[in-house]
PDB file of N, CA and C in Angstrom:
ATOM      1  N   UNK A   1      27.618 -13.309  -1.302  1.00  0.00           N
ATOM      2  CA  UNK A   1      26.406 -13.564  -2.057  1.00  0.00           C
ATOM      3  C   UNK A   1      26.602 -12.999  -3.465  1.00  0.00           C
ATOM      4  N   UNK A   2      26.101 -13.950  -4.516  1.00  0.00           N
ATOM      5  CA  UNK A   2      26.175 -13.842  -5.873  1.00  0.00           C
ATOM      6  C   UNK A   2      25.310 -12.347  -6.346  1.00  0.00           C
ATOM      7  N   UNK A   3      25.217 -11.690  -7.292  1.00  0.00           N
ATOM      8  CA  UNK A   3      24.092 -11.578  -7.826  1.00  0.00           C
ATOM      9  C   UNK A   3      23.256 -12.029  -8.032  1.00  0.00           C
ATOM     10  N   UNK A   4      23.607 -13.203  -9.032  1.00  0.00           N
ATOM     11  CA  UNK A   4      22.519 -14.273  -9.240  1.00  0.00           C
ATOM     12  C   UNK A   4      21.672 -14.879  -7.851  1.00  0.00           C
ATOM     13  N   UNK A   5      22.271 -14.514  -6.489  1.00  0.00           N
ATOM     14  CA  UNK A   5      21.744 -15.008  -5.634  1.00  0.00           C
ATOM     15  C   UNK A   5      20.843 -14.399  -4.536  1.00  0.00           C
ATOM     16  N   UNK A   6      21.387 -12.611  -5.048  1.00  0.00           N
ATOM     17  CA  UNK A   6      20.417 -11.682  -4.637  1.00  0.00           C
ATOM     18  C   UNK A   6      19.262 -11.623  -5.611  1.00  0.00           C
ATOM     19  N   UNK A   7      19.818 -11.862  -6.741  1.00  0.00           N
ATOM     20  CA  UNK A   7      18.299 -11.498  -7.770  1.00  0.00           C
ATOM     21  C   UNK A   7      17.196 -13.099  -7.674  1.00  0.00           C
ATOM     22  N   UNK A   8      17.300 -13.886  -7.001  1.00  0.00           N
ATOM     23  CA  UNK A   8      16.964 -15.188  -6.820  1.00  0.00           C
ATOM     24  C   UNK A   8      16.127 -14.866  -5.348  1.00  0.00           C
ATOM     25  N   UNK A   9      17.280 -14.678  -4.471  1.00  0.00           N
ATOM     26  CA  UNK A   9      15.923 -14.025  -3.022  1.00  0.00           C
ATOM     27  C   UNK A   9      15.021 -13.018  -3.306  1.00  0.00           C
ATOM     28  N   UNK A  10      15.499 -11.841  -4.082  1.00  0.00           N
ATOM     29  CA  UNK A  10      14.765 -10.909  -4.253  1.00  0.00           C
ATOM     30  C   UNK A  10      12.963 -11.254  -5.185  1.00  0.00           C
ATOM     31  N   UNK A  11      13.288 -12.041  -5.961  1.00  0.00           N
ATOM     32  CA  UNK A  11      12.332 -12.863  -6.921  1.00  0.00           C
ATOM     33  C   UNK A  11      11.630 -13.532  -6.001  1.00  0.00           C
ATOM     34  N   UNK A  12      12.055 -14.502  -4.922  1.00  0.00           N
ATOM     35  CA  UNK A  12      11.477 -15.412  -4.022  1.00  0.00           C
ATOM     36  C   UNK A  12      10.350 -14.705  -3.170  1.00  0.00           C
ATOM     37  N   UNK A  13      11.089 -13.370  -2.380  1.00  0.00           N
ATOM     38  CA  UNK A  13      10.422 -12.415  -1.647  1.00  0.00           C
ATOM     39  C   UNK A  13       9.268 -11.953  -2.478  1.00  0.00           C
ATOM     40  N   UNK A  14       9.277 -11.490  -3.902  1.00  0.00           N
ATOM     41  CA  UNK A  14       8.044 -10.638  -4.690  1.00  0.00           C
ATOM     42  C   UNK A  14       7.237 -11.664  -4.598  1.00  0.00           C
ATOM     43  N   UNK A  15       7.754 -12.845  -4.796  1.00  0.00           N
ATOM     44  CA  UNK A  15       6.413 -14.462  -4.978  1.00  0.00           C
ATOM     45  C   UNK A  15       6.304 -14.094  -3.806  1.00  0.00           C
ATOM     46  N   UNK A  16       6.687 -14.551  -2.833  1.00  0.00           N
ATOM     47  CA  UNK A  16       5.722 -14.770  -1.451  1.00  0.00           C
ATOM     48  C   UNK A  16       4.766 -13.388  -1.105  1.00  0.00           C
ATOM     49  N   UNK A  17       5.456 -12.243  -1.531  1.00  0.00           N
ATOM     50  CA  UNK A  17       4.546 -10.907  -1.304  1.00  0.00           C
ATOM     51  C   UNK A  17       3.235 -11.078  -2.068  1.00  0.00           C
ATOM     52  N   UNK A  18       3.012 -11.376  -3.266  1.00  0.00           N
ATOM     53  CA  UNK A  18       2.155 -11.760  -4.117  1.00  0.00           C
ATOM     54  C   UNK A  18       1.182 -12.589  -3.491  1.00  0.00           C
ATOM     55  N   UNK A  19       1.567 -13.765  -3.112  1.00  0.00           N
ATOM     56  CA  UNK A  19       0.797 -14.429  -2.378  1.00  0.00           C
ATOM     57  C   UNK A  19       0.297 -14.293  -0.954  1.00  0.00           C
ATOM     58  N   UNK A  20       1.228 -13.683  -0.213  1.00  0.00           N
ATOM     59  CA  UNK A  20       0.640 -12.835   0.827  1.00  0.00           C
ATOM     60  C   UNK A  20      -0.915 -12.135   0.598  1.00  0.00           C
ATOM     61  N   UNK A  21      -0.497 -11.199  -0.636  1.00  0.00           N
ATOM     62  CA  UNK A  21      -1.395  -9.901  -0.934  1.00  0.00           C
ATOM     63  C   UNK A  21      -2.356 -10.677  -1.212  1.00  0.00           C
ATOM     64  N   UNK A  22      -2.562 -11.438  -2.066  1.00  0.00           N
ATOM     65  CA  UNK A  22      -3.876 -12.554  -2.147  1.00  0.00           C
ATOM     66  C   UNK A  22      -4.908 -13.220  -1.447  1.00  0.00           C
ATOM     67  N   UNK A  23      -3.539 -13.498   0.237  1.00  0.00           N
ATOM     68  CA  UNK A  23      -4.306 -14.074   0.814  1.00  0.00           C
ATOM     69  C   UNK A  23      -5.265 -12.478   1.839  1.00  0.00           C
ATOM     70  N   UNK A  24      -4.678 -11.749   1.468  1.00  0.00           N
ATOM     71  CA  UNK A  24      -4.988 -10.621   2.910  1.00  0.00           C
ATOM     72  C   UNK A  24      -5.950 -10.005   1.922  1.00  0.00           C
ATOM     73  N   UNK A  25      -6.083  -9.730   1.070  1.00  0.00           N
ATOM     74  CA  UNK A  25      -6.732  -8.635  -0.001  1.00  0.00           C
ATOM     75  C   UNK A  25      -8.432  -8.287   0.333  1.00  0.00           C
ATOM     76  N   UNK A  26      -8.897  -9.829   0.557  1.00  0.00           N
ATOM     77  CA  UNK A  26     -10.302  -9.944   0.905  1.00  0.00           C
ATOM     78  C   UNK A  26     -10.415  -9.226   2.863  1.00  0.00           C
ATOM     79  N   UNK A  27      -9.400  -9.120   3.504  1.00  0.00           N
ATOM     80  CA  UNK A  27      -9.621  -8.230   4.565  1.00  0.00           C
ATOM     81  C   UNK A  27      -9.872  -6.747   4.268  1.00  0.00           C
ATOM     82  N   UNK A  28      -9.888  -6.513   3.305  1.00  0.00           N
ATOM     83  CA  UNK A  28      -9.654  -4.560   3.341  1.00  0.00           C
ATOM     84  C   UNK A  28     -10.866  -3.887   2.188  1.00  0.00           C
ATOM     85  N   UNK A  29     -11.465  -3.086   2.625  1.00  0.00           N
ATOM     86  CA  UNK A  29     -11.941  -2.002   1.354  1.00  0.00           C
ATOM     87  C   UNK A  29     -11.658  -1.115   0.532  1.00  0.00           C
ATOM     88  N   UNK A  30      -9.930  -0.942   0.460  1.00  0.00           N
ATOM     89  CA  UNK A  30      -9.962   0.083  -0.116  1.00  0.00           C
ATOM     90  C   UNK A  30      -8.222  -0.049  -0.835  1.00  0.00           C
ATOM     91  N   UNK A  31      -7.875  -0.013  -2.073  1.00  0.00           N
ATOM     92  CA  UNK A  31      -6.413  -0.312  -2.354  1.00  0.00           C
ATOM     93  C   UNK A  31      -5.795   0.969  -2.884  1.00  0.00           C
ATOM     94  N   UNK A  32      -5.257   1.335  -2.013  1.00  0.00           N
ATOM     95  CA  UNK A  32      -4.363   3.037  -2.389  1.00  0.00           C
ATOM     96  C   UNK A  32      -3.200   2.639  -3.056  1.00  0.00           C
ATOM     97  N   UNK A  33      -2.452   3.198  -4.098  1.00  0.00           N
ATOM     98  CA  UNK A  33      -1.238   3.177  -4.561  1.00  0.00           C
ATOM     99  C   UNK A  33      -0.833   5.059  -5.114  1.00  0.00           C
ATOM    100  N   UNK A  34       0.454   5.311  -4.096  1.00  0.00           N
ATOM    101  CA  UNK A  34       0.855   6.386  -4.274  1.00  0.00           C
ATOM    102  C   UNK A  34       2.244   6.076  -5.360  1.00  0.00           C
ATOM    103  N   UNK A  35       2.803   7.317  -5.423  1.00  0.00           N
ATOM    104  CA  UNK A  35       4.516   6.903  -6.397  1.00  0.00           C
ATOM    105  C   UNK A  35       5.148   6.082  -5.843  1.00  0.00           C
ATOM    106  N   UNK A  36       5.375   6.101  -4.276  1.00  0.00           N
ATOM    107  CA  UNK A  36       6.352   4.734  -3.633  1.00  0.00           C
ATOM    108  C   UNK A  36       5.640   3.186  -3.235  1.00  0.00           C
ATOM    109  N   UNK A  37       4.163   3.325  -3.062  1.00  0.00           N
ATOM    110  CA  UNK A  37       3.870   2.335  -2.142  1.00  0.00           C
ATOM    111  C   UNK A  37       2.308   2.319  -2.501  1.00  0.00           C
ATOM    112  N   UNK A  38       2.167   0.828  -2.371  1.00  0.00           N
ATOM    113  CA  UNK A  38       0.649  -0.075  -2.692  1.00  0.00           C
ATOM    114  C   UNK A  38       0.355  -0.109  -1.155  1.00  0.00           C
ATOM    115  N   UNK A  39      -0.913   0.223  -0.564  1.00  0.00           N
ATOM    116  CA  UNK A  39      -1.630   0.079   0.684  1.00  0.00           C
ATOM    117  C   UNK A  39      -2.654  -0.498   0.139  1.00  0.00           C
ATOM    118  N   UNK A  40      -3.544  -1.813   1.213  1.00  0.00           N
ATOM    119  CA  UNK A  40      -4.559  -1.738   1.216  1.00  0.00           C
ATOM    120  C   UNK A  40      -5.324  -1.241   2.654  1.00  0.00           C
ATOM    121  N   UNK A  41      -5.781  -1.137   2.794  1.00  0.00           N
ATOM    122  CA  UNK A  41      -6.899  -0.204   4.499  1.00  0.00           C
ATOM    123  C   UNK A  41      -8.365  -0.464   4.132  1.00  0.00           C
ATOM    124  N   UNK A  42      -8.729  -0.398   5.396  1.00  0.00           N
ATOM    125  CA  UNK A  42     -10.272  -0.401   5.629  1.00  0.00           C
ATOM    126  C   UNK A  42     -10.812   0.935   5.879  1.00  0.00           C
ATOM    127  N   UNK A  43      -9.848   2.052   5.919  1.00  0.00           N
ATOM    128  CA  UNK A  43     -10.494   3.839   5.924  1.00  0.00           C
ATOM    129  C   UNK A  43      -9.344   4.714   5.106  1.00  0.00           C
ATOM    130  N   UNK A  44      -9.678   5.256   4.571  1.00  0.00           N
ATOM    131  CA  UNK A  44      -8.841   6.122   4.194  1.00  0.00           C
ATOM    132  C   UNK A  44      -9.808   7.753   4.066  1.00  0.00           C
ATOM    133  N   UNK A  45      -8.724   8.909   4.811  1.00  0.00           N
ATOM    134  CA  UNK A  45      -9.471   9.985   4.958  1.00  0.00           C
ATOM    135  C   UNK A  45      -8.136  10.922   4.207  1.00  0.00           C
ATOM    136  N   UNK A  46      -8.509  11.459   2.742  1.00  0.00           N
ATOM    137  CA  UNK A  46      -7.892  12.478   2.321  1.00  0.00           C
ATOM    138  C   UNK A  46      -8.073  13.952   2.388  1.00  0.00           C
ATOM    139  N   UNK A  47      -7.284  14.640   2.512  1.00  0.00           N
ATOM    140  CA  UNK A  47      -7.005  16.149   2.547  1.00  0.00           C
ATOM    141  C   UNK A  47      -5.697  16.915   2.063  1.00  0.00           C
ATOM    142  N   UNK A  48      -6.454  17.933   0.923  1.00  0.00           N
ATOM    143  CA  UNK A  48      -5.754  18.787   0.363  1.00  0.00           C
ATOM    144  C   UNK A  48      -5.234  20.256   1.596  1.00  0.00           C
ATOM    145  N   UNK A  49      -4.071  19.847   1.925  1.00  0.00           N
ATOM    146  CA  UNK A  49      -3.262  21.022   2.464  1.00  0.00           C
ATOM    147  C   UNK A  49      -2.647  22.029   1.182  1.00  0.00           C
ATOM    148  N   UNK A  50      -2.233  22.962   1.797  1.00  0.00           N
ATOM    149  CA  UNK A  50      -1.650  24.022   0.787  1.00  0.00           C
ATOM    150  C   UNK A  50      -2.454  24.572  -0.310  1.00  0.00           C
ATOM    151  N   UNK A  51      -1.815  25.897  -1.297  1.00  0.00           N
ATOM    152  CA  UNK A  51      -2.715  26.120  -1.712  1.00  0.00           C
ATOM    153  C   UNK A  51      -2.972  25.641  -2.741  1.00  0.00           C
ATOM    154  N   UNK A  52      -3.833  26.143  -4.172  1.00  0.00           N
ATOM    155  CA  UNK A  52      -4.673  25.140  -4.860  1.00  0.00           C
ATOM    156  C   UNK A  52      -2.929  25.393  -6.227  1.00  0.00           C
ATOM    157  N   UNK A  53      -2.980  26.130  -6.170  1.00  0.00           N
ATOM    158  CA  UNK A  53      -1.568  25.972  -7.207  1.00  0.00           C
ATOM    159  C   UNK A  53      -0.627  24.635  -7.332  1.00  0.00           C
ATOM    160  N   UNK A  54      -0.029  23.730  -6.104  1.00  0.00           N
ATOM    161  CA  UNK A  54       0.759  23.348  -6.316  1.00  0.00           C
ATOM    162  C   UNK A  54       0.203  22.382  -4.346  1.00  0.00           C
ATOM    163  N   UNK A  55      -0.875  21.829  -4.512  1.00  0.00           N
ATOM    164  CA  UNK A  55      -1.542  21.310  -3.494  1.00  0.00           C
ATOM    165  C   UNK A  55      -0.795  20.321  -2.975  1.00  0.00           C
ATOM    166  N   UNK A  56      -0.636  20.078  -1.210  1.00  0.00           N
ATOM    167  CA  UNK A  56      -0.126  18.751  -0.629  1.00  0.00           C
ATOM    168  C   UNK A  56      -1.237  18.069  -0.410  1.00  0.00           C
ATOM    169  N   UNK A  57      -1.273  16.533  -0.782  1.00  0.00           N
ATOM    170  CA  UNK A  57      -2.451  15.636  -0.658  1.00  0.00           C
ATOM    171  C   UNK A  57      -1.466  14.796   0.628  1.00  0.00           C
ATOM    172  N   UNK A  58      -2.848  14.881   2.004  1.00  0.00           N
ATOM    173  CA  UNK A  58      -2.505  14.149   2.827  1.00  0.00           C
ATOM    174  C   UNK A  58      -3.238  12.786   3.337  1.00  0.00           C
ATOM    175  N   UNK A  59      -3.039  11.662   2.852  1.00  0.00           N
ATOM    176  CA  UNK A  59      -3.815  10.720   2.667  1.00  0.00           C
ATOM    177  C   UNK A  59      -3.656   9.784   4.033  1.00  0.00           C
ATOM    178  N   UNK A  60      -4.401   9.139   5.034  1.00  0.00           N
ATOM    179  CA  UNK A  60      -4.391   8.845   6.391  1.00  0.00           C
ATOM    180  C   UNK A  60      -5.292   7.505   5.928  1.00  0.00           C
ATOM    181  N   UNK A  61      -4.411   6.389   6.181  1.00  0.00           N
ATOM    182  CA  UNK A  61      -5.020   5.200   6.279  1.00  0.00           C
ATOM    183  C   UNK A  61      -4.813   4.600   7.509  1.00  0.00           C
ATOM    184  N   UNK A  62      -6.587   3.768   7.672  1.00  0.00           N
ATOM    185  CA  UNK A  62      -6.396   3.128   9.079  1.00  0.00           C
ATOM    186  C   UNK A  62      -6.469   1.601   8.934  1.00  0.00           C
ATOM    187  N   UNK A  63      -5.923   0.599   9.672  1.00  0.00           N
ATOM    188  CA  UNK A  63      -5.753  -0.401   9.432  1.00  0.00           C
ATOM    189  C   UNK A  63      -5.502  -1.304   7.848  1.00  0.00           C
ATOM    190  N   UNK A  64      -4.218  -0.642   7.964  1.00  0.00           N
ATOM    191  CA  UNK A  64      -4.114  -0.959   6.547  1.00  0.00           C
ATOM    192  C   UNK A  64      -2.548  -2.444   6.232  1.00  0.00           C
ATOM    193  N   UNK A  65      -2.298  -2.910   5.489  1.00  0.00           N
ATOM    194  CA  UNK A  65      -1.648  -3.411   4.954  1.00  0.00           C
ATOM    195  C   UNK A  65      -0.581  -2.876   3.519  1.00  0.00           C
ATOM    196  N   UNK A  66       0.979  -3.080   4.309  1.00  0.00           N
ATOM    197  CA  UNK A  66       2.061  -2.535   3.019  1.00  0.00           C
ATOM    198  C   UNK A  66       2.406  -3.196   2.070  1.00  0.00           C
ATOM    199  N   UNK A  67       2.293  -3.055   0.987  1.00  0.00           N
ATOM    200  CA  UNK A  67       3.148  -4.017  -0.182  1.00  0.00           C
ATOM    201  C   UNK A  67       4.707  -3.439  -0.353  1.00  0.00           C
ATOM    202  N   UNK A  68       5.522  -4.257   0.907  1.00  0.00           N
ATOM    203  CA  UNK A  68       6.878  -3.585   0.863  1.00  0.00           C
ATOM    204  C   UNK A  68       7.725  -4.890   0.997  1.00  0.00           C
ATOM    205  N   UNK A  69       8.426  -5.430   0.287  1.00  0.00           N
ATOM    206  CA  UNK A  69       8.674  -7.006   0.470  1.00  0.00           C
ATOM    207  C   UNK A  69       9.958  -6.434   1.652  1.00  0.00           C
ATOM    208  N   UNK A  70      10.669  -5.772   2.066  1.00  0.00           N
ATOM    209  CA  UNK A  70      11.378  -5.459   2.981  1.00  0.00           C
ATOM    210  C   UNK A  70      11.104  -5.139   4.606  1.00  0.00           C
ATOM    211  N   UNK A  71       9.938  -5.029   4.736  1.00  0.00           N
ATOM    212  CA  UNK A  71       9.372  -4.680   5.304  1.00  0.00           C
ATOM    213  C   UNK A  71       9.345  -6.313   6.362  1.00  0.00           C
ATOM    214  N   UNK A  72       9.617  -5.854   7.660  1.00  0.00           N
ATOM    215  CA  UNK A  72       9.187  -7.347   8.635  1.00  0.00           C
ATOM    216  C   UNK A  72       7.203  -7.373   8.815  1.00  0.00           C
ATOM    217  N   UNK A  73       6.934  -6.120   9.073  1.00  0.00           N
ATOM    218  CA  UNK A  73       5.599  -6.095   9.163  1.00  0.00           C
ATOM    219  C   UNK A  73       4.688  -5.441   8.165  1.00  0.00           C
ATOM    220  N   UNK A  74       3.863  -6.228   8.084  1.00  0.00           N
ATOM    221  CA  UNK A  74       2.813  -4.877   6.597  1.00  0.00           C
ATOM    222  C   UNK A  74       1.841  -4.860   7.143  1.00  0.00           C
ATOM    223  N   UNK A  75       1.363  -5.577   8.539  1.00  0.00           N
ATOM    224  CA  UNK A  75       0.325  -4.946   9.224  1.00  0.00           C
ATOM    225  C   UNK A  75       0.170  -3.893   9.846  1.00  0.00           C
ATOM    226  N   UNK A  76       0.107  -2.732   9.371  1.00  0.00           N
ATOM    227  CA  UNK A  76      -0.162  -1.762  10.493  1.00  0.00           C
ATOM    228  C   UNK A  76      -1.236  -0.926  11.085  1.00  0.00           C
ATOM    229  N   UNK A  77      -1.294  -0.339  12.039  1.00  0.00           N
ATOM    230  CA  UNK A  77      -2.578   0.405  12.637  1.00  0.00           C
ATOM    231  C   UNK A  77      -2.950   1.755  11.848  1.00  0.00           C
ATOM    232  N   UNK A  78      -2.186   2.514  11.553  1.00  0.00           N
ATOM    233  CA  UNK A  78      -2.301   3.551  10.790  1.00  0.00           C
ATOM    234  C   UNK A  78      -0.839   3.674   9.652  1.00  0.00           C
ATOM    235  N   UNK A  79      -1.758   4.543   8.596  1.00  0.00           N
ATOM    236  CA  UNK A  79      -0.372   5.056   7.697  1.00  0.00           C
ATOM    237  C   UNK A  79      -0.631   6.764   7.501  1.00  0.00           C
ATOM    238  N   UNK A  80       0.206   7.311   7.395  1.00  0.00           N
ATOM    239  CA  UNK A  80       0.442   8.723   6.829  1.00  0.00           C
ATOM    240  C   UNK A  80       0.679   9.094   5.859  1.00  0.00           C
ATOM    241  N   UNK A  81       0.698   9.320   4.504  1.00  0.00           N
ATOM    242  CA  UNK A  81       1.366   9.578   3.671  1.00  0.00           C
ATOM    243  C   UNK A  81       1.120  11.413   3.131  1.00  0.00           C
ATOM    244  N   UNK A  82       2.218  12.023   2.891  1.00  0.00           N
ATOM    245  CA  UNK A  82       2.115  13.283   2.275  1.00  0.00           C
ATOM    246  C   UNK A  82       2.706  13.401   0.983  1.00  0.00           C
ATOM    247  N   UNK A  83       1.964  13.742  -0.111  1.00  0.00           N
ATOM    248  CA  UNK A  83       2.863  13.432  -1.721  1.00  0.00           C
ATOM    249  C   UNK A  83       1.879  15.073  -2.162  1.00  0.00           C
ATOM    250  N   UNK A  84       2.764  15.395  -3.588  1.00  0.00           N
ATOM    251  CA  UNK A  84       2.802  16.323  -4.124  1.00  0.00           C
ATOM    252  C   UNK A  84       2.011  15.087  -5.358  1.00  0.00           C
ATOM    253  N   UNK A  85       2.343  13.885  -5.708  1.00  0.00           N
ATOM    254  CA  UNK A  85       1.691  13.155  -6.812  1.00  0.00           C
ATOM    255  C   UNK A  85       0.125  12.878  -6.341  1.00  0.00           C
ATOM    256  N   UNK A  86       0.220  12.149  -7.704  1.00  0.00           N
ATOM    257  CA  UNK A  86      -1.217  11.478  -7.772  1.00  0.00           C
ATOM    258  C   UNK A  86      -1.068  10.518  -6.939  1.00  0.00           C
ATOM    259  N   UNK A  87      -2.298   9.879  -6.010  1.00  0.00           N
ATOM    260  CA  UNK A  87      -2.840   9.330  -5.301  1.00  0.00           C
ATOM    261  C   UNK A  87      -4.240   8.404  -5.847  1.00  0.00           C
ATOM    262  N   UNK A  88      -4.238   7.008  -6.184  1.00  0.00           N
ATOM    263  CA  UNK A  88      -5.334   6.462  -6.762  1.00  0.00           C
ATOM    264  C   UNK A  88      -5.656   5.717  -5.626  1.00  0.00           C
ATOM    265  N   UNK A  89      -7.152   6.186  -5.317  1.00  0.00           N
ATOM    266  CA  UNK A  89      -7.677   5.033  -4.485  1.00  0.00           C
ATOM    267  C   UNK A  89      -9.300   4.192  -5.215  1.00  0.00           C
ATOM    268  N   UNK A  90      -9.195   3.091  -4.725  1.00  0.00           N
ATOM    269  CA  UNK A  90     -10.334   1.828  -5.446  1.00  0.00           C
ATOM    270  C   UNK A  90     -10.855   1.158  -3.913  1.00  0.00           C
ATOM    271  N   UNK A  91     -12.048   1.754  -4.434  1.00  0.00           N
ATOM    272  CA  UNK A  91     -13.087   1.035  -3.286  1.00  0.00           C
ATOM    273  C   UNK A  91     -13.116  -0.628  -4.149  1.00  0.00           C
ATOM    274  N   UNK A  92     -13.123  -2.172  -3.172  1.00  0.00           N
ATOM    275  CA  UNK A  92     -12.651  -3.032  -3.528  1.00  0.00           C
ATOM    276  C   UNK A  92     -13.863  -3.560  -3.372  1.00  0.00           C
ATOM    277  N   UNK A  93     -14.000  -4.697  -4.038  1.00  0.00           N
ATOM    278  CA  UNK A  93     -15.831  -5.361  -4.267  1.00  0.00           C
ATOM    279  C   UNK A  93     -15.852  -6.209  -3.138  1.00  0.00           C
ATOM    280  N   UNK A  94     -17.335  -6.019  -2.327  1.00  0.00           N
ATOM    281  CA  UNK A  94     -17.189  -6.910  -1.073  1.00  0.00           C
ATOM    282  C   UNK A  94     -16.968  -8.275  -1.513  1.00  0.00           C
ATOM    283  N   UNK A  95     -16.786  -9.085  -0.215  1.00  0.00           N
ATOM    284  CA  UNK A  95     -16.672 -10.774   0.005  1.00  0.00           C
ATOM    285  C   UNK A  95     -18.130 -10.935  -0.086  1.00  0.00           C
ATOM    286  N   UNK A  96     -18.146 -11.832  -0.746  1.00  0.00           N
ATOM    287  CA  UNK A  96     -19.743 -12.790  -1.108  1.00  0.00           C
ATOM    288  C   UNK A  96     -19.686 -13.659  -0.012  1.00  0.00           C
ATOM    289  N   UNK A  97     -19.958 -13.983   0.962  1.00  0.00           N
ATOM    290  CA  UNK A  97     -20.342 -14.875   1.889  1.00  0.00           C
ATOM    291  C   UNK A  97     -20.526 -15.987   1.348  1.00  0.00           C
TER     292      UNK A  97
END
């Protein structure tokens, strides 16, 4: 396999992830993005471990979705994440019926 032919699947995979995320986006309330990884979930429950100097943020999403184009599944039941970074989460505007 070329370069040109990895950077061609690799491009193919981000389109279809894109469009994936589009179609799933309206399932979830809530879109977390840490330093490695975009989640969306329908709960997310954070907690500061350690002390306040140099704090671990432990962020617990439930039924959430990965933006990982490598990934076989991005549905999953729960996520874990533990980071020393920033953590942005966005409550997402409901579906209008």
């Amino acid at each position: 396999m070329s370069s040109d032919d990895l950077e061609n699947y690799e491009s193919e995979r981000e389109l279809q992830l894109a469009q994936e995320y589009q179609d799933v986006a309206g399932m979830f309330r809530f879109a977390v993005e840490t330093e490695r990884r975009f989640y969306l979930a329908n709960a997310v429950q954070v907690t500061q471990l350690g002390d306040a100097s140099r704090p671990l943020i432990e962020v617990v999403l439930t039924d959430a979705w990965v933006w990982d184009m490598y990934r076989k599944t991005r549905f999953v039941p729960k996520v874990r994440v533990l980071t020393f970074k920033d953590v942005n989460i966005e409550e997402l505007p409901p579906i209008d019926l």
